[in-house]
C-alpha atoms as a PDB file:
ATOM      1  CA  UNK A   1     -33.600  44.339 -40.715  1.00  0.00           C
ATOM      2  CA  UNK A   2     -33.437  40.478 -41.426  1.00  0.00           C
ATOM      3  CA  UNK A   3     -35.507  39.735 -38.407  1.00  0.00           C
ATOM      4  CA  UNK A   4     -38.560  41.374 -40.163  1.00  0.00           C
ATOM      5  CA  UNK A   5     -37.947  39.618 -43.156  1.00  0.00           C
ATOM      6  CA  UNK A   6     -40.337  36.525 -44.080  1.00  0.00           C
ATOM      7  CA  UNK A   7     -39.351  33.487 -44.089  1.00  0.00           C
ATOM      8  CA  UNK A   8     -40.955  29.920 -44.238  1.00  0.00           C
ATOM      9  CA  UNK A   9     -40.116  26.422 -42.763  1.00  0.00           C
ATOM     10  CA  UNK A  10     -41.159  23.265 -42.635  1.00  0.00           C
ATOM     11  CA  UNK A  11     -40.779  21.899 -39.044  1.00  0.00           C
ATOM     12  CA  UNK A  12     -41.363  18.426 -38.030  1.00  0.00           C
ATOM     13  CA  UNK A  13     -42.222  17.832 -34.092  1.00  0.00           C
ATOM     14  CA  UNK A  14     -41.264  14.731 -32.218  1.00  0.00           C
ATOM     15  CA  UNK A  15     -41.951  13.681 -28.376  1.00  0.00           C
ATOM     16  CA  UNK A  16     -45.149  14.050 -26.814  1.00  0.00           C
ATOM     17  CA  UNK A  17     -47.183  15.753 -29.780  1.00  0.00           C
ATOM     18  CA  UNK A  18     -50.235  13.645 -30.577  1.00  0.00           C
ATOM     19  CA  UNK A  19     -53.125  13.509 -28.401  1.00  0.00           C
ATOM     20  CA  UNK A  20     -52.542  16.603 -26.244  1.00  0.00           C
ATOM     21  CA  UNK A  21     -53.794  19.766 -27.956  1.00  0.00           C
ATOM     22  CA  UNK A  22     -50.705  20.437 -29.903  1.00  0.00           C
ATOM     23  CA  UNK A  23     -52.371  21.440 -33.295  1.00  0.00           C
ATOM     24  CA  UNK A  24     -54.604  23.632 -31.580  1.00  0.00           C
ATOM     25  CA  UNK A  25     -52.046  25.145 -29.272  1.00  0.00           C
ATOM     26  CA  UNK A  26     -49.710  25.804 -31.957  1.00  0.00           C
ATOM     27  CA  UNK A  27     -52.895  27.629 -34.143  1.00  0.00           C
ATOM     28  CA  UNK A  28     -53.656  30.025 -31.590  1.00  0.00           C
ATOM     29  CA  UNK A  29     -49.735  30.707 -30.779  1.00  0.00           C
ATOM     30  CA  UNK A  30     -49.445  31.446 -34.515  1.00  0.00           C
ATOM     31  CA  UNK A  31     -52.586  33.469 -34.494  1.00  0.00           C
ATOM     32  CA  UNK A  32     -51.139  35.723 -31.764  1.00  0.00           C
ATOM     33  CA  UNK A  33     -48.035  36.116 -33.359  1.00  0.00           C
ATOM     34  CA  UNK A  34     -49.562  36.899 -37.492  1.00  0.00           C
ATOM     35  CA  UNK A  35     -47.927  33.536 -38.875  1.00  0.00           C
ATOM     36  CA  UNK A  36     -49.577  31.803 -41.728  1.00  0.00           C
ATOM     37  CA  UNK A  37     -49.293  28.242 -42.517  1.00  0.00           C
ATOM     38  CA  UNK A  38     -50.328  25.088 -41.743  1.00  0.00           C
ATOM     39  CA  UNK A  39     -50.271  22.226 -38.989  1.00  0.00           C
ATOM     40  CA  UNK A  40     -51.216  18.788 -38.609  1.00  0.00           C
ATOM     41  CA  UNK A  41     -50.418  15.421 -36.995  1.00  0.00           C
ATOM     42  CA  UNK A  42     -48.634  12.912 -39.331  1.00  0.00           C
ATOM     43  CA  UNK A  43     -48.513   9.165 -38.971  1.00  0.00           C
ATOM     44  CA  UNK A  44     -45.940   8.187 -37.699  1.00  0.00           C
ATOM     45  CA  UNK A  45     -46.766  10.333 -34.275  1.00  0.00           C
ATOM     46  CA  UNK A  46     -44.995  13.083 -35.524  1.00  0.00           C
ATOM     47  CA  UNK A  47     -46.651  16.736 -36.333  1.00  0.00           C
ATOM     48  CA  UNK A  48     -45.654  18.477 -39.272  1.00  0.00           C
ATOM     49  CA  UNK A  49     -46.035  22.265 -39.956  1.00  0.00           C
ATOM     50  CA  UNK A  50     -45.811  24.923 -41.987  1.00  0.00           C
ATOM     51  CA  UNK A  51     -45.444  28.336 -40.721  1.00  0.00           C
ATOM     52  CA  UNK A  52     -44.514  31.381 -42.596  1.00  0.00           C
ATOM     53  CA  UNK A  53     -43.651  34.749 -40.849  1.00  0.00           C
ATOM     54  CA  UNK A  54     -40.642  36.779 -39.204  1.00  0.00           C
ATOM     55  CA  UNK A  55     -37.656  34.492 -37.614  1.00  0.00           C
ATOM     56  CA  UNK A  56     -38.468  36.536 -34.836  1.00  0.00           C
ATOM     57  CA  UNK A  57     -42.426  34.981 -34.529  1.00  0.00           C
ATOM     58  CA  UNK A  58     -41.188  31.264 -35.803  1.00  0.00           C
ATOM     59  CA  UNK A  59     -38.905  31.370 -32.755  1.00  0.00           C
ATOM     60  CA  UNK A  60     -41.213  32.429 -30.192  1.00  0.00           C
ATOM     61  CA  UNK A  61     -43.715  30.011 -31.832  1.00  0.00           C
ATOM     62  CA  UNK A  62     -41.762  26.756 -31.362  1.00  0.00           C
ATOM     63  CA  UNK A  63     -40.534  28.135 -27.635  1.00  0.00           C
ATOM     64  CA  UNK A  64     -44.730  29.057 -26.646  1.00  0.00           C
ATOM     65  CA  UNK A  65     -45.367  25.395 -27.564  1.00  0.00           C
ATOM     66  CA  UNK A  66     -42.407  24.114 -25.552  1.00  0.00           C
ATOM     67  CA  UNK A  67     -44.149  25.282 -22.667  1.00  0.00           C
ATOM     68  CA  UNK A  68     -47.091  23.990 -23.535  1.00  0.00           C
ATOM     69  CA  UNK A  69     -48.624  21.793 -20.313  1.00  0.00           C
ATOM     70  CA  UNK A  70     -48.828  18.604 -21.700  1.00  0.00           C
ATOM     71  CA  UNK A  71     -46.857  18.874 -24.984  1.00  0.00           C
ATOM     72  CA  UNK A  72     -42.913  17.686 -24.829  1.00  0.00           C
ATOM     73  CA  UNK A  73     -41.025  18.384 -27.617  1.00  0.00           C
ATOM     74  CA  UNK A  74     -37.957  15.965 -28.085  1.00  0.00           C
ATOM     75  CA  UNK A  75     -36.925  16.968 -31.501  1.00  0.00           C
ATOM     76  CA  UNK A  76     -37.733  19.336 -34.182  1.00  0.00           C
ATOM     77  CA  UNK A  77     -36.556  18.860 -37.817  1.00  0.00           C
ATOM     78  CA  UNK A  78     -36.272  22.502 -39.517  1.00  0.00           C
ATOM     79  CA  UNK A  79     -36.308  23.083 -43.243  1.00  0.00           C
ATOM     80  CA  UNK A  80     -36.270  26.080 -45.495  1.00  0.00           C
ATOM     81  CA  UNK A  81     -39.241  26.891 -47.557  1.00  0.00           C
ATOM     82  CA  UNK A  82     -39.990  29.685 -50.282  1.00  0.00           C
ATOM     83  CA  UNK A  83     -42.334  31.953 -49.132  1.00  0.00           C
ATOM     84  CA  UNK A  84     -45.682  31.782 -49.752  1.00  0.00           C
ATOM     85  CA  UNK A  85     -46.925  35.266 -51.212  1.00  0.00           C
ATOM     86  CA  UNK A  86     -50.576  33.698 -51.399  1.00  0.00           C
ATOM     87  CA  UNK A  87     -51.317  32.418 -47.925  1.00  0.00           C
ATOM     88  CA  UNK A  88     -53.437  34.880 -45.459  1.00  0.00           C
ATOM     89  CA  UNK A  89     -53.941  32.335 -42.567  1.00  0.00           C
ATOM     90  CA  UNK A  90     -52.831  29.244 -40.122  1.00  0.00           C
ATOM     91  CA  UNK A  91     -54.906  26.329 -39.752  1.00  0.00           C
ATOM     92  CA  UNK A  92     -55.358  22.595 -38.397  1.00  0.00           C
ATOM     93  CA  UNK A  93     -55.565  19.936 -41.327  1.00  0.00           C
ATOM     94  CA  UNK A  94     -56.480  16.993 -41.157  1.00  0.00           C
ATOM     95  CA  UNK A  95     -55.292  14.113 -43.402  1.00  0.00           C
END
């Protein structure tokens, strides 16, 4: 039953992330699979993200955009969020 629970995380993408669809990729992954949240690219060349849903749908998020054609993820940083109760969509922000 935990798998269909909701959770939320911050993740943090490093590698290849700017400059190759990435933010767009990951909104239509998280489309597909009915997460909510957030993504954009940071500056330092990382992109940050929020995504909210099952562990289930944050896991085959982050592995859809590791096969992403031009996108190579060399490190993710993963942190534990409350849920947001609010939030009915994902989208692309820009700073």
């Amino acid at each position: 039953m935990a798998k269909t629970k909701k959770v939320r995380y911050q993740l943090r993408f490093f590698g290849r992330v700017q400059g190759v669809g990435f933010r767009y990729t990951a909104n239509s992954i998280a489309y597909s699979l009915g997460i909510t949240g957030w993504v954009m690219n940071d500056w330092d060349g990382s992109v940050l993200m929020e995504a909210q849903g099952t562990e289930t749908s944050i896991e085959r998020l982050i592995s859809q955009l590791h096969n992403g054609v031009y996108i190579e993820i060399d490190r993710i940083e993963k942190t534990s969020l409350s849920v947001d109760t609010e939030e009915r969509s994902f989208k692309v922000k820009s700073w």
